[in-house]
C-alpha atoms as a PDB file:
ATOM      1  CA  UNK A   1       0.298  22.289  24.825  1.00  0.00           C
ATOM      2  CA  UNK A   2       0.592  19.669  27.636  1.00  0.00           C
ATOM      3  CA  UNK A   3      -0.381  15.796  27.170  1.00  0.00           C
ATOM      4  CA  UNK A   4       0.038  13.005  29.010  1.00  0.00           C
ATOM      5  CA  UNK A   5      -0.846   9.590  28.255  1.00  0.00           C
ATOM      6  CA  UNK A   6      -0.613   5.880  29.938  1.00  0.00           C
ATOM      7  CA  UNK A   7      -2.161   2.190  30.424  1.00  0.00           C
ATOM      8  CA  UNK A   8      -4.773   2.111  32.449  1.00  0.00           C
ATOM      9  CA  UNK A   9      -4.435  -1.466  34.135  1.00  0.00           C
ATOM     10  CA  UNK A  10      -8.421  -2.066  34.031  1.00  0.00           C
ATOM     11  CA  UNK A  11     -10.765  -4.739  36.136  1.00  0.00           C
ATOM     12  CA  UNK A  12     -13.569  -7.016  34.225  1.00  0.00           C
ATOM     13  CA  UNK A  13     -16.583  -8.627  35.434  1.00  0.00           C
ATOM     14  CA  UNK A  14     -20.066  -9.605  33.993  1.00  0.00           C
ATOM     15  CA  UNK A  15     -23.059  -8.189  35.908  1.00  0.00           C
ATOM     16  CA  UNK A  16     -26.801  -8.694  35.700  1.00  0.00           C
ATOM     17  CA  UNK A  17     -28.768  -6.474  33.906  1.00  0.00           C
ATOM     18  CA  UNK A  18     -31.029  -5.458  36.460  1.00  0.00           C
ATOM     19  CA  UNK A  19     -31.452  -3.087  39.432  1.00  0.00           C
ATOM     20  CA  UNK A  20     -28.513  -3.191  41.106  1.00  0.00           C
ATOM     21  CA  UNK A  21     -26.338  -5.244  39.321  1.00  0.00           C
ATOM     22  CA  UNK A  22     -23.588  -2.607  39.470  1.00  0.00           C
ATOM     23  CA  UNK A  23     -24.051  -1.632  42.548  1.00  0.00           C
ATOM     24  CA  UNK A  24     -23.338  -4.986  44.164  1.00  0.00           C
ATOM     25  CA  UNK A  25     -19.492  -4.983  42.556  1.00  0.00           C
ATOM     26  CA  UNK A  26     -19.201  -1.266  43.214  1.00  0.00           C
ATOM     27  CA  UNK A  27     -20.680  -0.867  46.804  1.00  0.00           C
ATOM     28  CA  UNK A  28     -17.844  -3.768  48.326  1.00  0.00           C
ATOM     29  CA  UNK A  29     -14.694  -1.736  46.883  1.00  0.00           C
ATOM     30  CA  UNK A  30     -16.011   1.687  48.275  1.00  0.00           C
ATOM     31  CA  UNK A  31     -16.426   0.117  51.599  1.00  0.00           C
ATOM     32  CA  UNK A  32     -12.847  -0.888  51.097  1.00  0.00           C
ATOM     33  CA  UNK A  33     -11.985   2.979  49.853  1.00  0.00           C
ATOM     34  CA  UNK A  34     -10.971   2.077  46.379  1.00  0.00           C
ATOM     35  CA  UNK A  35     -10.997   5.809  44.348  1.00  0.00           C
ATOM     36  CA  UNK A  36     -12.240   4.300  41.079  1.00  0.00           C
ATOM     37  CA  UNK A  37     -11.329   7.105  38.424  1.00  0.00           C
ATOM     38  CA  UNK A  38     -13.019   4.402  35.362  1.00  0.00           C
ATOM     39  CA  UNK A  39     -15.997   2.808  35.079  1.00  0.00           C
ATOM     40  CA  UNK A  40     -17.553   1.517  32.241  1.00  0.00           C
ATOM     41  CA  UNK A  41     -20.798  -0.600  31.716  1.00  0.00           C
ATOM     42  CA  UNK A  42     -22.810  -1.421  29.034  1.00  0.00           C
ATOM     43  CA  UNK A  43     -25.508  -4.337  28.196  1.00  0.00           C
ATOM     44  CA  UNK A  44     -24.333  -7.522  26.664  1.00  0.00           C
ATOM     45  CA  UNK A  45     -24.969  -7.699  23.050  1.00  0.00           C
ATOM     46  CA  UNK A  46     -24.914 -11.280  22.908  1.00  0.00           C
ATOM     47  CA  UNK A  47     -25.819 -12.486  26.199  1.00  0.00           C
ATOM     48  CA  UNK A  48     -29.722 -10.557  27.665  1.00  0.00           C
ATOM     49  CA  UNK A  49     -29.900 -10.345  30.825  1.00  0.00           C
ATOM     50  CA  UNK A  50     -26.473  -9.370  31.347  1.00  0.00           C
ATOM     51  CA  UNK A  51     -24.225  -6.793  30.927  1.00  0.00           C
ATOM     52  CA  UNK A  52     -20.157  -6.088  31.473  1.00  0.00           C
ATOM     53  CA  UNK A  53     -18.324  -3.609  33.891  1.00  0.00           C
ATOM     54  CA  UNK A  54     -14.900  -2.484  33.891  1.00  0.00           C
ATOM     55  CA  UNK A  55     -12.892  -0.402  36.567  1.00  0.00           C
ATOM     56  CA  UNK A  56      -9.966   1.062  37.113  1.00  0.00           C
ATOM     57  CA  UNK A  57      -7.495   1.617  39.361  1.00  0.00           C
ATOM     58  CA  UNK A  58      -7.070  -0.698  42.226  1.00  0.00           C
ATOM     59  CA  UNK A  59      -4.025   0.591  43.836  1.00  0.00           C
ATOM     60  CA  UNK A  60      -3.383  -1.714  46.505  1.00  0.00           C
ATOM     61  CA  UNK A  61      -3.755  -5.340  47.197  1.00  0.00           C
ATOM     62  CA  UNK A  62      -6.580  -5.001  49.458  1.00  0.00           C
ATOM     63  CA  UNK A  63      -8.771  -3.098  46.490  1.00  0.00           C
ATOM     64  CA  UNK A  64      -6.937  -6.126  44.035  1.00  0.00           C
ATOM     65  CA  UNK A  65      -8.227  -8.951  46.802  1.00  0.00           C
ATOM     66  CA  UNK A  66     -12.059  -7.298  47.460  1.00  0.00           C
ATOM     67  CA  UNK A  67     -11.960  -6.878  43.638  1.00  0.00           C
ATOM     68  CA  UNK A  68     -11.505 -10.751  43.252  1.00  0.00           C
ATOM     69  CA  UNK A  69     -14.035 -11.446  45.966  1.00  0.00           C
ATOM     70  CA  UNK A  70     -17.044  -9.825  43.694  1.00  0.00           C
ATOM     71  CA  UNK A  71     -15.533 -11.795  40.176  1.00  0.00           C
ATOM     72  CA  UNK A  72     -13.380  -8.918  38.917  1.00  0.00           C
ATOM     73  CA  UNK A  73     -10.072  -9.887  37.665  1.00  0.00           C
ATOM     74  CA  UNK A  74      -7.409  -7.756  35.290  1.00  0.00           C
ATOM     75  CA  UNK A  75      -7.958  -7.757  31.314  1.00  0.00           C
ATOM     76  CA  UNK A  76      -5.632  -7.554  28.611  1.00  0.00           C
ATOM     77  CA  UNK A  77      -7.829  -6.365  25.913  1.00  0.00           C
ATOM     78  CA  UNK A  78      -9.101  -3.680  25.286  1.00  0.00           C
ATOM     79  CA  UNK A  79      -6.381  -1.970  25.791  1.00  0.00           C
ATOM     80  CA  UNK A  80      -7.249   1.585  27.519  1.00  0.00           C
ATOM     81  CA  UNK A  81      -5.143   4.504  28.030  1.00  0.00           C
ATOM     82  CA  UNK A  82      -5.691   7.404  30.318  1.00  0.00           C
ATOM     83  CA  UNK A  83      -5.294  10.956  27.952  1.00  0.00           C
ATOM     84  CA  UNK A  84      -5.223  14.304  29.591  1.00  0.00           C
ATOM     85  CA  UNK A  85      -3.625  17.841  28.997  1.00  0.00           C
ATOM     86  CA  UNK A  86      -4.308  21.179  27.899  1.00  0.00           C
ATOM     87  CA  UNK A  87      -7.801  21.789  25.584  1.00  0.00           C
ATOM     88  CA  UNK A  88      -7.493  23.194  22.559  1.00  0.00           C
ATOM     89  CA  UNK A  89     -10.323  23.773  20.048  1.00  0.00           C
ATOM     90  CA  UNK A  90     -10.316  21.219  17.380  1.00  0.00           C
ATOM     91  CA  UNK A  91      -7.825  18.644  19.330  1.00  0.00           C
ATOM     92  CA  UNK A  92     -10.046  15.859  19.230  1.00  0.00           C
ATOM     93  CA  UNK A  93     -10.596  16.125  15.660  1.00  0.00           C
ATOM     94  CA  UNK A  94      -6.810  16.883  14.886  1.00  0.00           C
ATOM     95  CA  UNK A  95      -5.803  13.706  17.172  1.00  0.00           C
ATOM     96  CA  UNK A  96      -7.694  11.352  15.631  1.00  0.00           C
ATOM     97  CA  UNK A  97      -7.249  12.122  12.173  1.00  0.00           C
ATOM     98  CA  UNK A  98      -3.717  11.503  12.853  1.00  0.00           C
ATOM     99  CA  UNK A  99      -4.163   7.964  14.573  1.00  0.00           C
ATOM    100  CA  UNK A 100      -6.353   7.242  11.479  1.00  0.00           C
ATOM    101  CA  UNK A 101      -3.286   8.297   9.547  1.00  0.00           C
ATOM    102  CA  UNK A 102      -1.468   6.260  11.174  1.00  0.00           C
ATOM    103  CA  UNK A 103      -3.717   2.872  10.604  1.00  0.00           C
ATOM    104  CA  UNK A 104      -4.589   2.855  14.352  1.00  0.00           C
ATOM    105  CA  UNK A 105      -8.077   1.984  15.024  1.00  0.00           C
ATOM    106  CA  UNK A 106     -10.256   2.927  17.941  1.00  0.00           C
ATOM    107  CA  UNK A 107     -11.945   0.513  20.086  1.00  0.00           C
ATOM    108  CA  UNK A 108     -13.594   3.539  21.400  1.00  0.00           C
ATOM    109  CA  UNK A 109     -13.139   6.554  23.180  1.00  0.00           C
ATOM    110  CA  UNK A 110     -15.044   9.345  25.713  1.00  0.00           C
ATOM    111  CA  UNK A 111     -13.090  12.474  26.267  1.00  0.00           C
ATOM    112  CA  UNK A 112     -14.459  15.504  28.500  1.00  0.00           C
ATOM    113  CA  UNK A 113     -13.100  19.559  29.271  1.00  0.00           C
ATOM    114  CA  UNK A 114     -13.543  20.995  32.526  1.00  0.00           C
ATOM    115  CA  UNK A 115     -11.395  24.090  33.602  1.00  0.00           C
ATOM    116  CA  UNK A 116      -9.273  24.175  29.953  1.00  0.00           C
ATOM    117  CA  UNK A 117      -8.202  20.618  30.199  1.00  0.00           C
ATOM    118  CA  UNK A 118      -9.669  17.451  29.250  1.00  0.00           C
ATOM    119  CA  UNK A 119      -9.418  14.199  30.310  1.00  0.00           C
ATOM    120  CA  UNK A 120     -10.659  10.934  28.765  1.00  0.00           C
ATOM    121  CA  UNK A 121     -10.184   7.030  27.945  1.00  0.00           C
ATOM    122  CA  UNK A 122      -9.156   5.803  24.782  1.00  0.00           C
ATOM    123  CA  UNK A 123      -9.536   2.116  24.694  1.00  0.00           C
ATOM    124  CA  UNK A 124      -7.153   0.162  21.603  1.00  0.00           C
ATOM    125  CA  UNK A 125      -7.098  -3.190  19.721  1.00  0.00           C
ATOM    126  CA  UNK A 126      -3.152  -3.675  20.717  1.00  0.00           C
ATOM    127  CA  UNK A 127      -0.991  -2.522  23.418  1.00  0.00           C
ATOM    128  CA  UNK A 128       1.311  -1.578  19.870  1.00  0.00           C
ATOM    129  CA  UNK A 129      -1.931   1.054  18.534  1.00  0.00           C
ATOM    130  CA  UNK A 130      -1.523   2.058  22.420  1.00  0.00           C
ATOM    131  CA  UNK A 131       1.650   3.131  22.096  1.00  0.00           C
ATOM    132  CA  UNK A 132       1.822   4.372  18.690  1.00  0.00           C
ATOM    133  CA  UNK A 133      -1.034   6.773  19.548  1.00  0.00           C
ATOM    134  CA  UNK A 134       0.923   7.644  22.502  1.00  0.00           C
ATOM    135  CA  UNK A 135       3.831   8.671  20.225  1.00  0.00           C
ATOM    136  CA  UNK A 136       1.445  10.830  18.058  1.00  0.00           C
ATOM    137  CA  UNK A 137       0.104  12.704  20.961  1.00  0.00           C
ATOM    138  CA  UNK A 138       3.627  13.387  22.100  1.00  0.00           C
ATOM    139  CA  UNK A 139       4.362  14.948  18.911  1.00  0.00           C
ATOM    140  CA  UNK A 140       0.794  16.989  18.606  1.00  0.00           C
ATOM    141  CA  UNK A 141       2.004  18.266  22.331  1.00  0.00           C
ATOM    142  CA  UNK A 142       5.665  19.287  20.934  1.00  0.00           C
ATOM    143  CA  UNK A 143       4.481  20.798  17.341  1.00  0.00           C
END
């Protein structure tokens, strides 16, 4: 089996829970041709009205500077890592049973399987559970 694993350098910004509230961070780095391969939103669970967006990548400094212009700027945490390879039935439950072995907890996690691969985000408390779980999959891929 084949896996490959790495940061994810991801972009934060808070955006109002309404009609178009995405759409008004989104719509400025498309015109710009950013080729966003994350986002994630979800509602604020302390703070109605709003909600929080992430993206990822910006590859050059024009996507970094247009990115800045609509509040976006780089986070540290969570810490998210880009997981792809070869599907296998049962490799999402073998995976993380053996980061749970390990003591690494999930911050969360989508994975999907298209074609007999799969590709997903894992997102982690540390970069260190980031690259422990990186280790792990290495060795899954080479047993």
């Amino acid at each position: 089996m084949s896996f490959k694993m790495q940061r994810v350098h991801v972009y934060h910004t808070e955006v109002k829970d309404e009609p178009g509230g995405i759409a008004d961070k989104l719509k400025p780095l498309a015109e710009v041709g950013a080729q966003l391969e994350y986002v994630y939103s979800q509602r604020s669970a302390s703070r109605p009205g709003y909600g929080d967006l992430y993206v990822a990548p910006l590859t050059t400094q024009v996507h970094v500077n247009t990115a800045k212009d609509v509040g976006l700027h780089e986070v540290q945490e969570p810490v998210v890592m880009r997981v792809e390879g070869d599907d296998k039935a049962g490799l999402a439950g073998k995976l993380t049973v053996a980061w749970e072995t390990a003591g690494i907890n999930l911050h969360g996690m989508v994975m999907s399987v298209q074609n007999g691969k799969f590709v997903g985000y894992v997102t982690f408390d540390s970069v260190n559970d980031g690259n422990r779980a990186a280790t792990i999959l290495a060795e899954l891929g080479t047993a």
